[in-house]
C-alpha atoms as a PDB file:
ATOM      1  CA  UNK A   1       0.000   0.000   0.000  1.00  0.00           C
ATOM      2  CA  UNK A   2       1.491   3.538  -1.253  1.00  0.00           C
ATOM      3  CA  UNK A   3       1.373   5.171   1.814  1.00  0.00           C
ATOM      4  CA  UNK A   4       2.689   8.718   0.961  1.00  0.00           C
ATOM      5  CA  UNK A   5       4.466  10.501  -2.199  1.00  0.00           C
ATOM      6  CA  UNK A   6       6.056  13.567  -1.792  1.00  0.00           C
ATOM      7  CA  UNK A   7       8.354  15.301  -4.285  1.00  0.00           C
ATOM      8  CA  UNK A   8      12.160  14.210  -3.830  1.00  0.00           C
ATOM      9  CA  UNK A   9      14.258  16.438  -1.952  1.00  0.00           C
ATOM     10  CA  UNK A  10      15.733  17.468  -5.279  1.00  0.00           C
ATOM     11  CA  UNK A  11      12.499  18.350  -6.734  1.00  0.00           C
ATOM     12  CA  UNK A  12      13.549  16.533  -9.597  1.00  0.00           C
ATOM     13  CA  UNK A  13      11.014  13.469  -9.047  1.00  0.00           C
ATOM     14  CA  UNK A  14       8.919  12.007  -6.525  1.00  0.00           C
ATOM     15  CA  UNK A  15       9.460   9.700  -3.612  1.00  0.00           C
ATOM     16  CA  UNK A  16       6.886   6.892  -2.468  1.00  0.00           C
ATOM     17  CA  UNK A  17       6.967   5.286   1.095  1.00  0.00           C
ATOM     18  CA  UNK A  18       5.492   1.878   0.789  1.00  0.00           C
ATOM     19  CA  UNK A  19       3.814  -0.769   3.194  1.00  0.00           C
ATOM     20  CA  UNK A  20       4.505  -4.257   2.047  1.00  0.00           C
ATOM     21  CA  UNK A  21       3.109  -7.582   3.257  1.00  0.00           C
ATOM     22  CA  UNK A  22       5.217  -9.870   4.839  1.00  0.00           C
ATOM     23  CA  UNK A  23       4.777 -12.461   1.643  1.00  0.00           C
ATOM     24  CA  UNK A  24       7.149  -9.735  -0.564  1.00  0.00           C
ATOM     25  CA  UNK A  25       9.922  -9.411   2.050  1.00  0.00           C
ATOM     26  CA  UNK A  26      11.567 -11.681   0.125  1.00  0.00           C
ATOM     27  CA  UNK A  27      11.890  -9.961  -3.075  1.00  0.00           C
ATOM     28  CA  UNK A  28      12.704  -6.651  -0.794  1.00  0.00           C
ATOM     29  CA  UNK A  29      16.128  -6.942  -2.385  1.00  0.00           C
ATOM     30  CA  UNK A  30      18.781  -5.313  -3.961  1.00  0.00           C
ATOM     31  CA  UNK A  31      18.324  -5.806  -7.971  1.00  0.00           C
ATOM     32  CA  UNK A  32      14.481  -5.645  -7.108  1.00  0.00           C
ATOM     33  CA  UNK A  33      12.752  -3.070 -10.101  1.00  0.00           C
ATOM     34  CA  UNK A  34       9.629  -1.512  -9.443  1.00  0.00           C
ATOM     35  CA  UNK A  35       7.448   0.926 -12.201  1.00  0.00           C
ATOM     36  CA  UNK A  36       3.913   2.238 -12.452  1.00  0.00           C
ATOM     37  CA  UNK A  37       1.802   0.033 -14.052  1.00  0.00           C
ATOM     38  CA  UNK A  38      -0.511   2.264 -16.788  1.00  0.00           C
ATOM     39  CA  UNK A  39      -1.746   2.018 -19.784  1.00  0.00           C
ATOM     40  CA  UNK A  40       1.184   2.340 -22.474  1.00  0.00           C
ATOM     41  CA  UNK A  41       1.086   1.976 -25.941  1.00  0.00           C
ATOM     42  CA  UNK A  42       5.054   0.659 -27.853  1.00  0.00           C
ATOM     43  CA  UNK A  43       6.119  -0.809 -30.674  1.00  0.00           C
ATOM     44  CA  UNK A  44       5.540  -4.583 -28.768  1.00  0.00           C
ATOM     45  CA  UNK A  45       1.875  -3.849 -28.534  1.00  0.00           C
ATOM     46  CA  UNK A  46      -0.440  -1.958 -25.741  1.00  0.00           C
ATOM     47  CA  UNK A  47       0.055  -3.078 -22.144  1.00  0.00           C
ATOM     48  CA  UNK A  48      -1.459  -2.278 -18.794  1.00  0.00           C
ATOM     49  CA  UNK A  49      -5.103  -1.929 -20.357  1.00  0.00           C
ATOM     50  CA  UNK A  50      -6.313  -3.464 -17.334  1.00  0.00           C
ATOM     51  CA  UNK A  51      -5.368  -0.314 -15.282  1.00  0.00           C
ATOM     52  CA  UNK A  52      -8.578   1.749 -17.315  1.00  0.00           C
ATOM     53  CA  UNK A  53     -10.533  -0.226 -14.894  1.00  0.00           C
ATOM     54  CA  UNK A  54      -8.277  -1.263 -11.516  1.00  0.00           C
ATOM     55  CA  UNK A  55      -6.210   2.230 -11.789  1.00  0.00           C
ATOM     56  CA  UNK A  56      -2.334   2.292 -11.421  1.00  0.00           C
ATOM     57  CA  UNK A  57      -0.526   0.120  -9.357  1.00  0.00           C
ATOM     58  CA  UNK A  58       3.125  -0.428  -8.815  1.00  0.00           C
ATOM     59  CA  UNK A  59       4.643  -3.561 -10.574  1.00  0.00           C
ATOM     60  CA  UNK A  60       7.966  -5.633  -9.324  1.00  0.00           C
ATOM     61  CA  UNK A  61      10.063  -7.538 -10.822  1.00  0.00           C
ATOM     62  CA  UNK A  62      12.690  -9.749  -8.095  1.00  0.00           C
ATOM     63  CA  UNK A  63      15.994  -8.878  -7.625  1.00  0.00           C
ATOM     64  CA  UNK A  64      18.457 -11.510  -6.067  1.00  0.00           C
ATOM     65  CA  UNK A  65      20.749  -8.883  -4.061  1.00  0.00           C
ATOM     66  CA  UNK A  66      21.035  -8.015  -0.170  1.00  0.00           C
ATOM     67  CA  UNK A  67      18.040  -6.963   1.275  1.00  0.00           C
ATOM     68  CA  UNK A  68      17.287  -3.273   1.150  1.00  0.00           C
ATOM     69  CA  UNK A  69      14.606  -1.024   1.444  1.00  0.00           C
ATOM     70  CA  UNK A  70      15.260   1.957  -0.873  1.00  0.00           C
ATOM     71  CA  UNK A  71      14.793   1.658  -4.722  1.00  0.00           C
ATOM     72  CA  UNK A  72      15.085   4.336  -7.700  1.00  0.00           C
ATOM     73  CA  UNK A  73      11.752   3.065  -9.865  1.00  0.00           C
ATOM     74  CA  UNK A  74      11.778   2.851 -13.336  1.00  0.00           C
ATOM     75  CA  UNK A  75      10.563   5.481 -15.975  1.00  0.00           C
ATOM     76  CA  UNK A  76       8.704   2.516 -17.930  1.00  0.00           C
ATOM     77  CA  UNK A  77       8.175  -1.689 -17.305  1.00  0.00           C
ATOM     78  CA  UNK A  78      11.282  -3.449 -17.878  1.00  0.00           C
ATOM     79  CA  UNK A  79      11.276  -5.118 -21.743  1.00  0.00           C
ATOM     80  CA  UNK A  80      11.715  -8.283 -20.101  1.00  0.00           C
ATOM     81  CA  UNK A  81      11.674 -10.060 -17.028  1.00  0.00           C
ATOM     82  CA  UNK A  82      14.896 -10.747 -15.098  1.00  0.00           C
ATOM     83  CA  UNK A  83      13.776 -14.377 -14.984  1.00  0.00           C
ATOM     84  CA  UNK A  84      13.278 -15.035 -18.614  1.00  0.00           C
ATOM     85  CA  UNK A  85      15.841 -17.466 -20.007  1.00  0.00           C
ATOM     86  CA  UNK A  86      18.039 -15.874 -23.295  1.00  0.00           C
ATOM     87  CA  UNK A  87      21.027 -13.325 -23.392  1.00  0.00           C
ATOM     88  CA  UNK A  88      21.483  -9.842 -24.389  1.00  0.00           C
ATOM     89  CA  UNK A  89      23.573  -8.888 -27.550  1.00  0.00           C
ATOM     90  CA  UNK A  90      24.924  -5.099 -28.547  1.00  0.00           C
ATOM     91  CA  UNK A  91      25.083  -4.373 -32.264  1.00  0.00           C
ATOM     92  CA  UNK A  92      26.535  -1.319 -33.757  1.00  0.00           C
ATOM     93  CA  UNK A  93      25.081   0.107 -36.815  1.00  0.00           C
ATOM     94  CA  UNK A  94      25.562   2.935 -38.901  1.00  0.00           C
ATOM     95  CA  UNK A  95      21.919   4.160 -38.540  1.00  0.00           C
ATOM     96  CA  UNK A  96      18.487   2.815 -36.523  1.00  0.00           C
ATOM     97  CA  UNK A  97      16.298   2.635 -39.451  1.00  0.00           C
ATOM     98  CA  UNK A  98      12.574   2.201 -37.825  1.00  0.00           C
ATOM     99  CA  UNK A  99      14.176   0.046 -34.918  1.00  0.00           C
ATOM    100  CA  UNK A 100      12.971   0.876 -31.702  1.00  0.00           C
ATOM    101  CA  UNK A 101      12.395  -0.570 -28.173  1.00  0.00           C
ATOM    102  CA  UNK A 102      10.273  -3.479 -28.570  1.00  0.00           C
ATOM    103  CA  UNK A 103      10.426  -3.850 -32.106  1.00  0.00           C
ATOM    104  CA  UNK A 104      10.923  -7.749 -32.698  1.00  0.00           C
ATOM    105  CA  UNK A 105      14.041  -9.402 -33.382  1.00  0.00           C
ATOM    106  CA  UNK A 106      13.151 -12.573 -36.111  1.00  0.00           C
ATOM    107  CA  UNK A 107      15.263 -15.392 -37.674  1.00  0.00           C
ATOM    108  CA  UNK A 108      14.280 -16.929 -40.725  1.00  0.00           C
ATOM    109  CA  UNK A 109      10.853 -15.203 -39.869  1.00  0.00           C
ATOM    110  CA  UNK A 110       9.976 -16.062 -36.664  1.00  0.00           C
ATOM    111  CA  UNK A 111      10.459 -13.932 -33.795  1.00  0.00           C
ATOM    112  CA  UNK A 112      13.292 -14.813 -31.557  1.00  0.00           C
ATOM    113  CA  UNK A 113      13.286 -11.537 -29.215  1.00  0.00           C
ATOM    114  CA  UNK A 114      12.925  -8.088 -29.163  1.00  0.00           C
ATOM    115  CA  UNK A 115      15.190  -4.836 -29.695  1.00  0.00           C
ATOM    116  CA  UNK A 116      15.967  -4.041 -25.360  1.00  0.00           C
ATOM    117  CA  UNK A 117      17.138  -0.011 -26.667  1.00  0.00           C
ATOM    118  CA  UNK A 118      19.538   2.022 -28.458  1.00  0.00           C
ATOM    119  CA  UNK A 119      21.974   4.785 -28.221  1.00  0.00           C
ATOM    120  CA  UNK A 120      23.811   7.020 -29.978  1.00  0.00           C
ATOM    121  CA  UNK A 121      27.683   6.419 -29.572  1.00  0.00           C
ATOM    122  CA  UNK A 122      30.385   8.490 -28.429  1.00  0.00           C
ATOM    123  CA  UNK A 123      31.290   9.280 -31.628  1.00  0.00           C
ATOM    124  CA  UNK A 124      27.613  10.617 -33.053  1.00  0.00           C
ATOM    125  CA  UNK A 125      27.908   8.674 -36.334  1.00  0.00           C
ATOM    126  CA  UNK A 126      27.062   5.680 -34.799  1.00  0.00           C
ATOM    127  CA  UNK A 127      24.310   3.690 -32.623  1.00  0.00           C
ATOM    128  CA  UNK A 128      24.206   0.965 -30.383  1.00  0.00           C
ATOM    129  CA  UNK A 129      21.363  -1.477 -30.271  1.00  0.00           C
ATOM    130  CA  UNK A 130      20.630  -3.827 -27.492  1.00  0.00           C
ATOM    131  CA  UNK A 131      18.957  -6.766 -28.408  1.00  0.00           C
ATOM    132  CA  UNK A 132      17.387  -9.581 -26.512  1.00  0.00           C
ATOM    133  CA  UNK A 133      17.126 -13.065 -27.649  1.00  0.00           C
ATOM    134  CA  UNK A 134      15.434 -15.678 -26.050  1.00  0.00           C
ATOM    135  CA  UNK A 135      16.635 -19.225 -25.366  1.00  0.00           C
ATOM    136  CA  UNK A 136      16.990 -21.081 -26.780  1.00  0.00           C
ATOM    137  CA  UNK A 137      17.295 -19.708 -30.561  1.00  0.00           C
ATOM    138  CA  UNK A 138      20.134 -17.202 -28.026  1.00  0.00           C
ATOM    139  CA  UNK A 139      22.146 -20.435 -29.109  1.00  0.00           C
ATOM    140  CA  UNK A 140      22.087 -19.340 -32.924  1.00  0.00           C
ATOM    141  CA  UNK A 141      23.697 -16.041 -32.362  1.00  0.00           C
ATOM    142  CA  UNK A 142      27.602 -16.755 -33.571  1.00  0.00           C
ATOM    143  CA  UNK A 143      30.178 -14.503 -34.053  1.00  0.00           C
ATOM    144  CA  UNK A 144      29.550 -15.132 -37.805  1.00  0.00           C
ATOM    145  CA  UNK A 145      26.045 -14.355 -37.443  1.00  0.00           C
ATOM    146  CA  UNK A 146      24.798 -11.275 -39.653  1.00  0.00           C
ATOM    147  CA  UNK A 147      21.795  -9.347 -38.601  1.00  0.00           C
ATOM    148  CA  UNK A 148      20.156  -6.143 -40.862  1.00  0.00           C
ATOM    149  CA  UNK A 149      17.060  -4.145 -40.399  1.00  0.00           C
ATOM    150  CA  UNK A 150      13.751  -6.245 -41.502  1.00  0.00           C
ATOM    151  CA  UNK A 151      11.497  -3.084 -41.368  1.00  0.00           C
ATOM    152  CA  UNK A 152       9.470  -2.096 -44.591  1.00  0.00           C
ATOM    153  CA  UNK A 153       8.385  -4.182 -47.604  1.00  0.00           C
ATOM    154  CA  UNK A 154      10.315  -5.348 -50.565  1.00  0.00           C
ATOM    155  CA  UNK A 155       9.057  -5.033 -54.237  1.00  0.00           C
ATOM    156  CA  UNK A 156      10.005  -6.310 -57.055  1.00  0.00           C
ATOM    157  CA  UNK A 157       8.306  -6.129 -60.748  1.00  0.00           C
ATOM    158  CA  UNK A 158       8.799  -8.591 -63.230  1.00  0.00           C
ATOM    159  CA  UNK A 159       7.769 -10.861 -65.840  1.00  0.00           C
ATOM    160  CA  UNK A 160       5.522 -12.876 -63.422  1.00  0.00           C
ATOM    161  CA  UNK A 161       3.914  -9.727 -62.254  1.00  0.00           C
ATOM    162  CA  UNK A 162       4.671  -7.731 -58.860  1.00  0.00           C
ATOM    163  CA  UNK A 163       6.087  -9.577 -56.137  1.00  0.00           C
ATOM    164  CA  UNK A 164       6.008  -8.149 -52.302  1.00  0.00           C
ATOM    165  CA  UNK A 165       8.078  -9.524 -49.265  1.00  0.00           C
ATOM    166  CA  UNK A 166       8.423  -8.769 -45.587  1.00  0.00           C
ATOM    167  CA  UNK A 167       9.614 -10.305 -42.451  1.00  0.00           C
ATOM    168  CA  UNK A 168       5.606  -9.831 -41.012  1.00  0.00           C
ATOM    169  CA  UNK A 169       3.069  -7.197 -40.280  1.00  0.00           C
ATOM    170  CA  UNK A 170       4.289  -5.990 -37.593  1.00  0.00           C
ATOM    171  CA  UNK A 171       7.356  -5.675 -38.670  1.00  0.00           C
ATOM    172  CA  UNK A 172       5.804  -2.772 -41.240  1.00  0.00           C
ATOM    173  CA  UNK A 173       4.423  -1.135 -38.566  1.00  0.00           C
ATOM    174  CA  UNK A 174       7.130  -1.603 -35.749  1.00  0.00           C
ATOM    175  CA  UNK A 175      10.412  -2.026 -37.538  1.00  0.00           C
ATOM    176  CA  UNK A 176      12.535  -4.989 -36.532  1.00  0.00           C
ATOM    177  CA  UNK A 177      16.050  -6.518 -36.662  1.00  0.00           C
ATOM    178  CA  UNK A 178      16.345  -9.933 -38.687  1.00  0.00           C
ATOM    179  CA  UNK A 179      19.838 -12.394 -38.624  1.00  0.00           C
ATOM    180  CA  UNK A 180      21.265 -15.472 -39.479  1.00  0.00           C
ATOM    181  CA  UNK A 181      24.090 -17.095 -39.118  1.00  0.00           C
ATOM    182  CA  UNK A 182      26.156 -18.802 -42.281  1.00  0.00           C
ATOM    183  CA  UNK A 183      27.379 -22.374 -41.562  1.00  0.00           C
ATOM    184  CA  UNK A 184      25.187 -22.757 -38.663  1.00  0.00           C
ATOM    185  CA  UNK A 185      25.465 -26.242 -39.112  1.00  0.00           C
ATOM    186  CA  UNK A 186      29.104 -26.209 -38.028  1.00  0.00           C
ATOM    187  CA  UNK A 187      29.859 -25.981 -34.326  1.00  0.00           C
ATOM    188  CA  UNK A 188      30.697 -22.481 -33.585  1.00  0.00           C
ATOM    189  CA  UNK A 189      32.192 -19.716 -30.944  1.00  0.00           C
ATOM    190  CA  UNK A 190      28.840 -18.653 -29.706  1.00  0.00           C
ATOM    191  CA  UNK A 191      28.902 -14.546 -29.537  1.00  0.00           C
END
């Protein structure tokens, strides 16, 4: 139960003093992220719909650190869970094309993950994307894997008449990050 919010002694946010029930002293714990559940809309789809009706609440996702009982919340959910099974990956690109966070991460079509965030690099010409790919297709990423931006639709015109492709849907509307990996077939250095 939110039992008071106040603005921080910075003024630069706000600070919440919370009453928890004995069942969460367990995740009370370094690592532990907490947000405001509300209705958002992202490139991965709407969430917290359910909040129209309930109103906002504050949503946790465990930490495994030493217990504590201060915590900075987040601006926004987490993309994923700390719990789900996969590993994160950093590519550096040239450009984000329509990329963005939650825009899915596909190979050979199907959706293996989801893009985590991006920034632009120290040297402002490039950008670093964090990706997140879940287990177990994380075991296809190689360091000879190749991945390119899957947003738009290609078109071709020929003989046998117009011809589109795209990685999916959503993919028009959200952008997304595609890869494979030559000679997967081979053993390889996983990346």
């Amino acid at each position: 139960t939110v039992e008071e919010v106040r603005l921080s002694d910075d003024l630069e946010g706000v600070a919440a003093v919370a009453r928890l029930s004995r069942q969460l002293e367990p995740f009370v714990r370094r690592g532990t992220r907490f947000w405001v559940v509300r209705p958002r809309v992202g490139a991965s789809g709407v969430s917290g719909l359910g909040t129209l009706l309930s109103g906002a609440y504050i949503g946790l996702d465990p930490g495994g650190g030493e217990r504590t009982t201060a915590f900075a919340g987040l601006p926004e959910p987490p993309p994923i869970a700390s719990d789900v099974p996969g590993r994160k990956f950093l590519l550096h690109a040239e450009g984000l094309g329509s990329a963005d966070r939650g825009s899915p991460v596909y190979y050979r079509g199907l959706t293996v993950g989801q893009v985590l965030g991006h920034t632009l690099d120290d040297n402002r010409r490039t950008v670093t994307l964090e990706v997140f790919v879940d287990a177990p297709h994380d075991e296809l990423v190689r360091e000879t894997s190749r991945f390119w931006n899957a947003s738009g639709i290609d078109v071709s015109v020929g003989a046998g008449g117009v011809e589109l492709s795209t990685e999916s849907l959503q993919s028009i509307v959200a952008g997304g990050i595609a890869f494979d990996t030559p000679g997967i077939e081979e053993p390889g250095e996983e990346a």
